[in-house]
N, C-alpha and C. Protein backbone atom coordinates (compact mmCIF):
# COMPACT_ATOMS: atom_id res chain seq x y z
N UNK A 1 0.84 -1.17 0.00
CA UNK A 1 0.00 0.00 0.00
C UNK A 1 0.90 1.24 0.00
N UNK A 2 0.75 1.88 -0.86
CA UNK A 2 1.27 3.24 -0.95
C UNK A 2 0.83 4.58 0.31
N UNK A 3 1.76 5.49 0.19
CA UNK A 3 1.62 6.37 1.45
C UNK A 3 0.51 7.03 1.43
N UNK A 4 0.05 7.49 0.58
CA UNK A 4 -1.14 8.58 0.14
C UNK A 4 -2.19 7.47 -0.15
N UNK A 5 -2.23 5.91 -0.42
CA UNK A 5 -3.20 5.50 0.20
C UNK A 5 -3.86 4.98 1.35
N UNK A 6 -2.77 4.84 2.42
CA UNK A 6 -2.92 4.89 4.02
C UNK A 6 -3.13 6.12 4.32
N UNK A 7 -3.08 7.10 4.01
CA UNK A 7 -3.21 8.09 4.45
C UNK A 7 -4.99 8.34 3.98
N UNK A 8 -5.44 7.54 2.91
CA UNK A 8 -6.57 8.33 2.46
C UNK A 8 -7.87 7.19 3.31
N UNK A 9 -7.15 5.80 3.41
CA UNK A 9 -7.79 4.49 3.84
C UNK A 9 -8.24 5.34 5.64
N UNK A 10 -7.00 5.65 6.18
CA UNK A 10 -7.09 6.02 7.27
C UNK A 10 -8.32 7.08 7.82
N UNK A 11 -8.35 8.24 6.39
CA UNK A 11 -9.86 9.25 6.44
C UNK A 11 -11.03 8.66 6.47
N UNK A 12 -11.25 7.32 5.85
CA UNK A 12 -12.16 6.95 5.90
C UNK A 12 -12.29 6.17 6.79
N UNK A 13 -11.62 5.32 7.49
CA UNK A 13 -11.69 4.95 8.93
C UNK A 13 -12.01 5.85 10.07
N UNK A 14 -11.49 6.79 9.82
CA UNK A 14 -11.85 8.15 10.93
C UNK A 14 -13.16 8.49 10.90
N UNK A 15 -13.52 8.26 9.89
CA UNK A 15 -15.09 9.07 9.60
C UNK A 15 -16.28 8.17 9.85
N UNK A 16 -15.72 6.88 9.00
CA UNK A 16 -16.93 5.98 8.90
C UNK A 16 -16.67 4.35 9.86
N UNK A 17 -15.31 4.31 10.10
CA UNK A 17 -15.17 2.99 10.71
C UNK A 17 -15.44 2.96 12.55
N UNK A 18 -14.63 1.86 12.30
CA UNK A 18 -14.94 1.33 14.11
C UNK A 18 -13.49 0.40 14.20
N UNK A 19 -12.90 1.17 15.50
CA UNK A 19 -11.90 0.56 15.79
C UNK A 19 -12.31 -0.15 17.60
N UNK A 20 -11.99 -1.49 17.44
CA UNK A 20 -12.57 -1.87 18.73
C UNK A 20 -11.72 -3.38 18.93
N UNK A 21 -12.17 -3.68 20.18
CA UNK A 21 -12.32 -5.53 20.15
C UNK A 21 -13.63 -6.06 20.60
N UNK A 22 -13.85 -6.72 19.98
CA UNK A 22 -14.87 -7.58 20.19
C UNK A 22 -15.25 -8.89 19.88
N UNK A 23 -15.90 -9.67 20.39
CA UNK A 23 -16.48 -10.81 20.43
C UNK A 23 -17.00 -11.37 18.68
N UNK A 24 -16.60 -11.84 18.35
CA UNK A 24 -16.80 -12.77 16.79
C UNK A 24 -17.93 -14.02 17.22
N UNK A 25 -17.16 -14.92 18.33
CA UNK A 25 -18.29 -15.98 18.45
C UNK A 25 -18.00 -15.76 20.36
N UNK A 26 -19.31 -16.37 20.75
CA UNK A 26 -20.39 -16.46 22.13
C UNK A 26 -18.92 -16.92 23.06
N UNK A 27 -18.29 -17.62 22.27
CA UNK A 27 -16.81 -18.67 23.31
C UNK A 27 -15.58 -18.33 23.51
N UNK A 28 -15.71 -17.13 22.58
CA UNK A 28 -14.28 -16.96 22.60
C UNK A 28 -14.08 -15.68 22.78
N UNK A 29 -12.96 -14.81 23.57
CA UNK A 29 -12.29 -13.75 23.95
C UNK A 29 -11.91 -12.54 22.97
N UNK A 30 -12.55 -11.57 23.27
CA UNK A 30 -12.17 -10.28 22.64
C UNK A 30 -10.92 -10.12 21.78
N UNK A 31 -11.11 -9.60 19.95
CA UNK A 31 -10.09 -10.14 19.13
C UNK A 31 -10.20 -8.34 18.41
N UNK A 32 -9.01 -7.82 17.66
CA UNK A 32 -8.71 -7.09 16.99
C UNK A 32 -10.25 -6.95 16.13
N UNK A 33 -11.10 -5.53 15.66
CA UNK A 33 -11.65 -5.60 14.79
C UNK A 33 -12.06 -3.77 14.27
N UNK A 34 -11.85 -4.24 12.81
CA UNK A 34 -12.10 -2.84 12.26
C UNK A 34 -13.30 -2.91 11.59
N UNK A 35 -14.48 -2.08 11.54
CA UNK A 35 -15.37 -2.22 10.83
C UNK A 35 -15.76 -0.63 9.71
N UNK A 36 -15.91 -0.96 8.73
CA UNK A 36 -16.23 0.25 7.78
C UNK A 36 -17.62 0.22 6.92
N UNK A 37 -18.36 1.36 7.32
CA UNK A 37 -19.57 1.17 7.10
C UNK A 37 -19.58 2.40 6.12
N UNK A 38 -20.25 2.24 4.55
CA UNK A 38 -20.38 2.64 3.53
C UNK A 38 -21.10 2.83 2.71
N UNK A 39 -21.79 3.47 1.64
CA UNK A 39 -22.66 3.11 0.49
C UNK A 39 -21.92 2.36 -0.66
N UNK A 40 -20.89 2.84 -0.75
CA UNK A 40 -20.03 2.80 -1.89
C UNK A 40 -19.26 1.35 -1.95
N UNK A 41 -19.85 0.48 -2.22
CA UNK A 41 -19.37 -1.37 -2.95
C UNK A 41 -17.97 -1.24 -3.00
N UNK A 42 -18.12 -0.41 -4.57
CA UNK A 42 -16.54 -0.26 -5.42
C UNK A 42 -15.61 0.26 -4.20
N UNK A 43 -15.51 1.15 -3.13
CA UNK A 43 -14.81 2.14 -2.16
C UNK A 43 -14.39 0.68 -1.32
N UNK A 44 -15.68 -0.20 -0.75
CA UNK A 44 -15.15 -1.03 0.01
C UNK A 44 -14.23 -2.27 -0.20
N UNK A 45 -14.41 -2.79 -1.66
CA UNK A 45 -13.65 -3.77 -2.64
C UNK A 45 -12.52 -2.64 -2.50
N UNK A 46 -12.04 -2.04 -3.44
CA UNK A 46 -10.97 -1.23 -3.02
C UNK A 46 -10.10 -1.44 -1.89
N UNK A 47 -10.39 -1.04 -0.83
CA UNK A 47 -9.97 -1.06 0.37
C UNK A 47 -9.75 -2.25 0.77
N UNK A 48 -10.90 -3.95 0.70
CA UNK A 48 -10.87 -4.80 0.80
C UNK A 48 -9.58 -5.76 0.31
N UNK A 49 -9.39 -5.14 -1.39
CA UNK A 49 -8.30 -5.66 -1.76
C UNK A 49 -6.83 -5.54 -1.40
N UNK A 50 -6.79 -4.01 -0.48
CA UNK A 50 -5.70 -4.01 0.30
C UNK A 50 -5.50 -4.68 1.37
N UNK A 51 -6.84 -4.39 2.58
CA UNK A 51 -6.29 -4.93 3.47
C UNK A 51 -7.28 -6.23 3.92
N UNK A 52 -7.70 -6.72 3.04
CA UNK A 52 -8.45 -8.37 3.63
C UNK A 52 -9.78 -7.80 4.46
N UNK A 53 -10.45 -9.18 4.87
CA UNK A 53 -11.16 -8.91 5.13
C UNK A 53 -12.64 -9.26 4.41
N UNK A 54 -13.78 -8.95 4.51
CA UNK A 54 -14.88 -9.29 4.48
C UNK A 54 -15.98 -8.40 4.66
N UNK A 55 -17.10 -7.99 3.18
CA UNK A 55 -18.09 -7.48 3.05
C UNK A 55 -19.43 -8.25 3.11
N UNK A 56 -20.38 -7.41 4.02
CA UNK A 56 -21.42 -7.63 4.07
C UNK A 56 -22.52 -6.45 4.21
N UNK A 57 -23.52 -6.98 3.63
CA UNK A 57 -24.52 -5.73 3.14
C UNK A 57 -25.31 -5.68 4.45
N UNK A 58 -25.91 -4.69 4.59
CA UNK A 58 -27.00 -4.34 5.36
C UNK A 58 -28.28 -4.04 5.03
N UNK A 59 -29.34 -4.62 5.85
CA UNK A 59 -30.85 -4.46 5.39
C UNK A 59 -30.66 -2.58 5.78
N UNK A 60 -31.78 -2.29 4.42
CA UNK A 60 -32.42 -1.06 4.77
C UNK A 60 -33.48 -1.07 5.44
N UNK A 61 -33.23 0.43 6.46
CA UNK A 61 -34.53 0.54 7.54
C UNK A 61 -35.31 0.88 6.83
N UNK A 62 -35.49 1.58 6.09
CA UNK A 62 -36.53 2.26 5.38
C UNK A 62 -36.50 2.23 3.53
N UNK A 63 -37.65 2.14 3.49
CA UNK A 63 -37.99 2.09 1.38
C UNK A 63 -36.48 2.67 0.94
N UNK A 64 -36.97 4.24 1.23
CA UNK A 64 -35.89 5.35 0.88
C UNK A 64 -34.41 5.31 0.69
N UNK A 65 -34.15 4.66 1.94
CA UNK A 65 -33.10 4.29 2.34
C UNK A 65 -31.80 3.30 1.46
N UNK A 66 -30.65 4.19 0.47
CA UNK A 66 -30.21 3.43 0.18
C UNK A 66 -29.05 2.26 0.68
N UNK A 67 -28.44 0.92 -0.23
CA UNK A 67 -27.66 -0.35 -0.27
C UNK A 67 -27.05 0.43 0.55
N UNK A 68 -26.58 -0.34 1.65
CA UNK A 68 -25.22 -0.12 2.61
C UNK A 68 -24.33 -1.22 2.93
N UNK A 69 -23.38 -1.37 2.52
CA UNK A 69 -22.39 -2.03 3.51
C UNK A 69 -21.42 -2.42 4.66
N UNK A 70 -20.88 -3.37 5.33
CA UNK A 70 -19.80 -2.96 6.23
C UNK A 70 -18.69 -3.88 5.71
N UNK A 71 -17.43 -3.27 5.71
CA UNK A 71 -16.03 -4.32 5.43
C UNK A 71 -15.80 -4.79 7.16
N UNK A 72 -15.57 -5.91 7.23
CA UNK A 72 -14.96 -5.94 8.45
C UNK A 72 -13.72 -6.90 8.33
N UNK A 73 -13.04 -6.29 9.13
CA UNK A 73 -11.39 -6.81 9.50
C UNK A 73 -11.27 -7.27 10.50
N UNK A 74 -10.44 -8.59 10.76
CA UNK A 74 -10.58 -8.90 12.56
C UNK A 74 -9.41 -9.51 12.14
N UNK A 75 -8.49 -9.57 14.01
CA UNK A 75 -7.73 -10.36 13.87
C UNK A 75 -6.49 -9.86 13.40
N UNK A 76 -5.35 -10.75 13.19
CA UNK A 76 -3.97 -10.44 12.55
C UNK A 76 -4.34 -9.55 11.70
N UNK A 77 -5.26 -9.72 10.51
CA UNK A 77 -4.90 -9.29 9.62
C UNK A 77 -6.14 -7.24 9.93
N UNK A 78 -6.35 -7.20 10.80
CA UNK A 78 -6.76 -6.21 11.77
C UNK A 78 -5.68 -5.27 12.42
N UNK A 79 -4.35 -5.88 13.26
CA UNK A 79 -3.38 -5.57 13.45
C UNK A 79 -2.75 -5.18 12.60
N UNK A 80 -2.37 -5.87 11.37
CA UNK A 80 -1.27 -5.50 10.34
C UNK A 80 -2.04 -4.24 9.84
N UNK A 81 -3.35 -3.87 9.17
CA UNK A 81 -4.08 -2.75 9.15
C UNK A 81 -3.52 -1.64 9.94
N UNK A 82 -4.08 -1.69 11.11
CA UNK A 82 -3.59 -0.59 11.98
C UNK A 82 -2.02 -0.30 11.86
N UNK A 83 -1.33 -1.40 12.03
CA UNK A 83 -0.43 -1.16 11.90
C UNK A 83 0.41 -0.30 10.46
N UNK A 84 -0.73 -0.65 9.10
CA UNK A 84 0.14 0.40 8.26
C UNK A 84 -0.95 1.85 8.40
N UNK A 85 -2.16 1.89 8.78
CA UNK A 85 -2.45 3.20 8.72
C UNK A 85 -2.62 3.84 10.01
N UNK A 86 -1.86 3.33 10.97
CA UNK A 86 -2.17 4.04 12.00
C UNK A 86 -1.74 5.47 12.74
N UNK A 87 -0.28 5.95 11.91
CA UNK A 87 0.33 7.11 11.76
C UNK A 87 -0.76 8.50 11.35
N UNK A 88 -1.45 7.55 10.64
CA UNK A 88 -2.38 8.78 9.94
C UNK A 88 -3.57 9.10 10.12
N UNK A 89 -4.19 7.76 11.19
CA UNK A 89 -5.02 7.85 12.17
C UNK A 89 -5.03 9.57 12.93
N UNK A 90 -6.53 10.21 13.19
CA UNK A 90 -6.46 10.85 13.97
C UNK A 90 -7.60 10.80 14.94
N UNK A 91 -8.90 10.95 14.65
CA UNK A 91 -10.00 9.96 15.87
C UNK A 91 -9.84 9.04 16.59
N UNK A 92 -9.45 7.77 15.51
CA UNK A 92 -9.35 6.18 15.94
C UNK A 92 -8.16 6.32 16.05
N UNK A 93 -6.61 7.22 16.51
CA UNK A 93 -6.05 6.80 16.70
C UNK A 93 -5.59 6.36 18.28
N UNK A 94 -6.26 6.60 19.43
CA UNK A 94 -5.91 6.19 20.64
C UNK A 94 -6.44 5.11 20.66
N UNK A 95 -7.33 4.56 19.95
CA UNK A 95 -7.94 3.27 20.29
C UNK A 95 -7.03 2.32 19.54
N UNK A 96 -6.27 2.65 18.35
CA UNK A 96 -5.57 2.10 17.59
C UNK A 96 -3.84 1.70 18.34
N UNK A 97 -3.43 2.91 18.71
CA UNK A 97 -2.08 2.45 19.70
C UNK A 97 -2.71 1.67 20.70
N UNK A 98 -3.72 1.86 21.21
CA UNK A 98 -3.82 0.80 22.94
C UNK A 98 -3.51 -0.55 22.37
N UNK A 99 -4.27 -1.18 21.21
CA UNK A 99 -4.32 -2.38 20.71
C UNK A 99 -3.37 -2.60 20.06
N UNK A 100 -2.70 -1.66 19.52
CA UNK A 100 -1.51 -1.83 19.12
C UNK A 100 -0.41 -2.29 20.03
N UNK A 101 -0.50 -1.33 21.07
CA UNK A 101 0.06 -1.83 21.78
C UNK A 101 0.65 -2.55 23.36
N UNK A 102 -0.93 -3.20 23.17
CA UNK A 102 -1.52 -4.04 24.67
C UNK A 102 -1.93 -5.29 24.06
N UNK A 103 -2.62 -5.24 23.09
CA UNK A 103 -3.44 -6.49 22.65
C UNK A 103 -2.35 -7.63 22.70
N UNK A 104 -1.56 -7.98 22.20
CA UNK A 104 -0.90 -9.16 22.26
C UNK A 104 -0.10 -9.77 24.00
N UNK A 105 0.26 -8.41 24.44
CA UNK A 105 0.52 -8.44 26.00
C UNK A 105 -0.35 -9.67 26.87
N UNK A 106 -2.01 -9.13 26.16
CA UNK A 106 -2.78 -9.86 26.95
C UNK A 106 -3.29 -10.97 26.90
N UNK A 107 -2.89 -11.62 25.00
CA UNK A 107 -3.85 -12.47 24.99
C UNK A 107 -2.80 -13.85 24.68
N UNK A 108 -3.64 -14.90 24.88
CA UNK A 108 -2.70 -16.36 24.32
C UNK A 108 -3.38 -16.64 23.24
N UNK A 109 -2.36 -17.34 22.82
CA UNK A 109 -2.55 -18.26 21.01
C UNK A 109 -3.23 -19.80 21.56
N UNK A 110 -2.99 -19.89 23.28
CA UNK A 110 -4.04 -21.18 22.79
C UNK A 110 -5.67 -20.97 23.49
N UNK A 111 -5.93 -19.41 23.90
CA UNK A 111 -6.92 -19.36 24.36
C UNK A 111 -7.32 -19.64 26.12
N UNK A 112 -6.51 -20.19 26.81
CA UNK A 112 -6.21 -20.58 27.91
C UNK A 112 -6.00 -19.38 29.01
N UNK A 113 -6.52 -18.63 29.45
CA UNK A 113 -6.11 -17.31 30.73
C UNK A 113 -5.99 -17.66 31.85
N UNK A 114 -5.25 -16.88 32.58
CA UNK A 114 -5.51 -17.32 34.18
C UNK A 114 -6.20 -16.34 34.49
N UNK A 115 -6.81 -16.36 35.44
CA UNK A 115 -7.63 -15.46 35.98
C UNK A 115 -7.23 -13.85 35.99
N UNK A 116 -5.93 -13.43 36.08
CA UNK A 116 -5.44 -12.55 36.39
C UNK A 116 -5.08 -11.70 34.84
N UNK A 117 -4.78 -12.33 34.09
CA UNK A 117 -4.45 -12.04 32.24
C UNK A 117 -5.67 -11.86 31.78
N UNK A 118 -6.80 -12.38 32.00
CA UNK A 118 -7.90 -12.06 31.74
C UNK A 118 -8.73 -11.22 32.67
N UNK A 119 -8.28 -10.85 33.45
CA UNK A 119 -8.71 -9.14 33.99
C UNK A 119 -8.32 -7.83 33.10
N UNK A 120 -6.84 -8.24 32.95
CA UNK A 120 -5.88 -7.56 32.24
C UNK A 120 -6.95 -7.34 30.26
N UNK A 121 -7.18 -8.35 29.90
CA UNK A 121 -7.79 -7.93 28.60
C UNK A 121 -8.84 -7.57 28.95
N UNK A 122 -9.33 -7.81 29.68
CA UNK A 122 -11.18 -7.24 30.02
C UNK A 122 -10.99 -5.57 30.24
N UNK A 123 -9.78 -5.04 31.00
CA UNK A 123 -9.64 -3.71 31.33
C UNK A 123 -9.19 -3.01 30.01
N UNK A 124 -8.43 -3.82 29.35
CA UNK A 124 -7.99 -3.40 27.58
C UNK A 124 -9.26 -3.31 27.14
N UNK A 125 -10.17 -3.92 26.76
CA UNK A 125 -11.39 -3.61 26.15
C UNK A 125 -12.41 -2.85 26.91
N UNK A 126 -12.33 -2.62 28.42
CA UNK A 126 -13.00 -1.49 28.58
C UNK A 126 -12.71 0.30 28.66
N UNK A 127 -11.14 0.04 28.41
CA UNK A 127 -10.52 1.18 27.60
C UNK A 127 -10.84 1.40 26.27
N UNK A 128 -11.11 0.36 25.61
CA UNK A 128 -11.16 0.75 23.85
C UNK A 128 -12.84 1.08 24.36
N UNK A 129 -13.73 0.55 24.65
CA UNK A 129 -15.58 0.71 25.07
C UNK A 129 -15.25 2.20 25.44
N UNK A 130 -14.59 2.69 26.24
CA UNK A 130 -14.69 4.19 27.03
C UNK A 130 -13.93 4.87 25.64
N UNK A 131 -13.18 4.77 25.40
CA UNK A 131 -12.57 5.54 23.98
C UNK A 131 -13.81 5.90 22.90
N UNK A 132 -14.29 4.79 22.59
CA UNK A 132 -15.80 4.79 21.81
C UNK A 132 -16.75 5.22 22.10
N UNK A 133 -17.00 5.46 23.04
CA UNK A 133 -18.32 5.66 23.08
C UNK A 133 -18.81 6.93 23.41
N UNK A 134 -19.84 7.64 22.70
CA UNK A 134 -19.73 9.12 22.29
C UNK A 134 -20.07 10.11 23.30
């Protein structure tokens, strides 16, 4: 990815995305996730083809109301994201260094916590919840 397109990926994260952790499935522990919510298909393919990830449409509330989508990113390939546009981050960017640079501190690769490491990520994600929320 080129500089001036992290830099432009990043505006639109500021504006329209969601930088957070959260829950994917009911069992398992708070994971890296970016979400970008859009009209524009072609804008999110775009972006998609850089940084991975996964589109899905959204029902409209209303007749009027036009096609919307969200890209969502989770995970490594969530990290490596942040990690190339996060310089140019300016909203999402405190939520972006914490996870940048706490998230792996806290978590294991086999899923296993002790009681005490998993306080530790629960307080990481209620830093990114208090960062968010308006």
């Amino acid at each position: 990815m080129e500089e001036v397109e992290k830099a432009y990926i990043a505006g639109i994260v500021d504006g329209e995305g969601t930088v957070t952790l959260m829950k994917h499935h009911k069992n398992e522990t708070h994971i890296p996730f970016i979400g970008i919510a859009n009209n524009n298909l072609v804008l999110l393919k775009w972006i998609k083809s850089l940084a991975g990830g996964n589109i899905c449409s959204k029902k409209k509330r209303l007749p009027h109301h036009n096609d919307s989508y969200v890209l969502n990113i989770r995970q490594d390939r969530a990290l490596r994201f942040l990690g190339e546009i996060g310089k140019y981050l300016i909203i999402k960017k405190p939520q972006a260094e914490l996870i940048l640079n706490k998230y792996k501190s806290v978590t294991r690769r086999n899923g296993r916590y002790t009681t005490a490491l998993l306080q530790k990520k629960m307080r990481l994600v209620a830093e990114i919840r208090k960062l968010n929320h308006r």
